[in-house]
N, C-alpha and C. Protein backbone atom coordinates (compact mmCIF):
# COMPACT_ATOMS: atom_id res chain seq x y z
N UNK A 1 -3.63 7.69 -6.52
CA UNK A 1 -3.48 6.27 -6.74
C UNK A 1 -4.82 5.59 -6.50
N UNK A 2 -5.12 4.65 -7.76
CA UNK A 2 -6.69 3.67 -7.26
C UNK A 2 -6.36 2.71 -6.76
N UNK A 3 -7.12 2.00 -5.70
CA UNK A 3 -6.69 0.82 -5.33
C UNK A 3 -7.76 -0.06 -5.82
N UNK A 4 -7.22 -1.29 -6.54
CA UNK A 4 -8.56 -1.94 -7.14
C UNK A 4 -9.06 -2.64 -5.90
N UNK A 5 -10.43 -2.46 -5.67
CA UNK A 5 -11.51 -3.44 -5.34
C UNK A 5 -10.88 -4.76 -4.72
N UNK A 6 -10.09 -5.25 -5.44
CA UNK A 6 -9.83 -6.82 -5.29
C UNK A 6 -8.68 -6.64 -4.05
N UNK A 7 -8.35 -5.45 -3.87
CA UNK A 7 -7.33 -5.10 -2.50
C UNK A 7 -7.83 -4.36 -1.33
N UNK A 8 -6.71 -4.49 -0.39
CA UNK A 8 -7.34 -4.13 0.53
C UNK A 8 -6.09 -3.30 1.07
N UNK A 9 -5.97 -2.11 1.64
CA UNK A 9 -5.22 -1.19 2.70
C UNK A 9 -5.52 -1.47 3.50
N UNK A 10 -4.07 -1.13 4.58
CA UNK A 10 -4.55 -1.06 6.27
C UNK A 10 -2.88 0.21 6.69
N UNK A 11 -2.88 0.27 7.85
CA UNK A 11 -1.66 0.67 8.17
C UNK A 11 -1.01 0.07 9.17
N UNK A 12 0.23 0.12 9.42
CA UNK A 12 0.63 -0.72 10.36
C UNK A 12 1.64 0.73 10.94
N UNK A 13 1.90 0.81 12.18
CA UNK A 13 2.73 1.43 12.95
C UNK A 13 4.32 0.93 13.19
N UNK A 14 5.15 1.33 12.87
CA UNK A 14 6.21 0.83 13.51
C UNK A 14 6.94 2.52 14.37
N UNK A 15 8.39 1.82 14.53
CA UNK A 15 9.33 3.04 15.11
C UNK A 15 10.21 3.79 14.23
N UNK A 16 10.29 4.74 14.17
CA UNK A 16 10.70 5.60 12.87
C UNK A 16 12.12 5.27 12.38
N UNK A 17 12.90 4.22 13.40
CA UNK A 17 13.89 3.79 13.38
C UNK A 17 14.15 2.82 12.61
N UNK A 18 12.85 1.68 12.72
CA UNK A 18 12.42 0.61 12.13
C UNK A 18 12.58 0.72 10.73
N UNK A 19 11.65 1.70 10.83
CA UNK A 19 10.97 2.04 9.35
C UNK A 19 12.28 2.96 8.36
N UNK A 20 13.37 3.54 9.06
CA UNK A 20 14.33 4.14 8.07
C UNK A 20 14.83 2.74 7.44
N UNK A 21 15.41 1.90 8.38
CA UNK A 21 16.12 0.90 8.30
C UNK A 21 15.69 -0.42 6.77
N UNK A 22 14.13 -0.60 6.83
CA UNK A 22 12.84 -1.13 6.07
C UNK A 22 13.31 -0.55 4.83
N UNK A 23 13.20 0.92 5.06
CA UNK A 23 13.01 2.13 3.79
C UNK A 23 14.62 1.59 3.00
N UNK A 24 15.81 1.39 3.75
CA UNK A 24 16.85 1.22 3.37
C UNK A 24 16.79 0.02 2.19
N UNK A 25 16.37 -1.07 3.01
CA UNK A 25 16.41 -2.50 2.91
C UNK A 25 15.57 -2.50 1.50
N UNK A 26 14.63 -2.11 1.27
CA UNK A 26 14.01 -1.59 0.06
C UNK A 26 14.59 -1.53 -0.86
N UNK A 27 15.12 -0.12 -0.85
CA UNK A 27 15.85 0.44 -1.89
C UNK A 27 16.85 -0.36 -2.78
N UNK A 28 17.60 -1.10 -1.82
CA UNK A 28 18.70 -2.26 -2.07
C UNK A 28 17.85 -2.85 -3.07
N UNK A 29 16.32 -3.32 -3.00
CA UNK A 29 15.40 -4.24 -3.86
C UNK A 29 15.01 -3.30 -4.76
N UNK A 30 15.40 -2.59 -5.34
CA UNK A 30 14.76 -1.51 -5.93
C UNK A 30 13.33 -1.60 -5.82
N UNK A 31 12.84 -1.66 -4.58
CA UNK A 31 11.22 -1.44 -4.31
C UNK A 31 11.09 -0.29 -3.88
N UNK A 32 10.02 0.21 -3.28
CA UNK A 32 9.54 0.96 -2.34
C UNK A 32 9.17 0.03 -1.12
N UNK A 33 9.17 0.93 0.16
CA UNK A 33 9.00 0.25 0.99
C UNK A 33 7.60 -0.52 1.34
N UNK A 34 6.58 0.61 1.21
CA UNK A 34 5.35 -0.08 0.80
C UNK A 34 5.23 -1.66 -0.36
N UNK A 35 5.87 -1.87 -1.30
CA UNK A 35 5.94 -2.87 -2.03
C UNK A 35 6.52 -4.15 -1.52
N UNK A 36 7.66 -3.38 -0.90
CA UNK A 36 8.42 -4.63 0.02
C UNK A 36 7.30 -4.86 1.03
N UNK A 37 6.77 -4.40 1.97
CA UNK A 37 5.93 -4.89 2.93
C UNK A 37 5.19 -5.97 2.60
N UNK A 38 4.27 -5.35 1.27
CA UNK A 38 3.15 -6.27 0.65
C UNK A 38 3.57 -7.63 -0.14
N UNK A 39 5.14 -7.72 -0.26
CA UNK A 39 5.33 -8.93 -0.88
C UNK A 39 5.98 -10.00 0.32
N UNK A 40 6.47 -9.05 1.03
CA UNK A 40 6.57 -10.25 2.51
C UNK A 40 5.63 -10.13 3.35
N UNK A 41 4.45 -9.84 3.30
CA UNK A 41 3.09 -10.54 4.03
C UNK A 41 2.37 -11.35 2.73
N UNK A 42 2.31 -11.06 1.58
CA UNK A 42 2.05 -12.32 0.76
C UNK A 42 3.11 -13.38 0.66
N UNK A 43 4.06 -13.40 1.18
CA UNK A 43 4.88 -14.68 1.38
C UNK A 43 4.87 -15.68 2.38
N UNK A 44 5.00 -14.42 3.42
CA UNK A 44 4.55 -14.79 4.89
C UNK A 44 2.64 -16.06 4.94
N UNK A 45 2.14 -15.65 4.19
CA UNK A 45 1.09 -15.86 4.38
C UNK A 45 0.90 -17.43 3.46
N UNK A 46 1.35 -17.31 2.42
CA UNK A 46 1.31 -18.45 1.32
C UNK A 46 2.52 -19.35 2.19
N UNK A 47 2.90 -19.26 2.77
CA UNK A 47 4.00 -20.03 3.72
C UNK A 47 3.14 -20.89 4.91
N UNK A 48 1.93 -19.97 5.67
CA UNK A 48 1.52 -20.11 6.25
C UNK A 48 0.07 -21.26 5.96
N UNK A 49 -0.47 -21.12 4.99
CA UNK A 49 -1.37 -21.65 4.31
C UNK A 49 -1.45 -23.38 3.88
């Protein structure tokens, strides 16, 4: 996978418990969990702004 330039990665840690639960909550969105993350910290953030 490329990540363009104009983005940025990081990782975040949670509890594997957390993260099944996330992974669940996802799916329901037909996202991936990674996708879901990145669209509620760009929400989170444009909220914040």
């Amino acid at each position: 996978m490329v990540i363009k330039k104009e983005n940025h990665r990081f990782v975040v840690i949670i509890q594997k418990e957390i993260f099944e639960k996330f992974k669940k909550l996802a799916e329901k969105e037909k996202r991936s969990a990674s996708n879901l993350a990145a669209k509620m910290i760009e929400d989170y953030v444009e909220k914040q702004s």
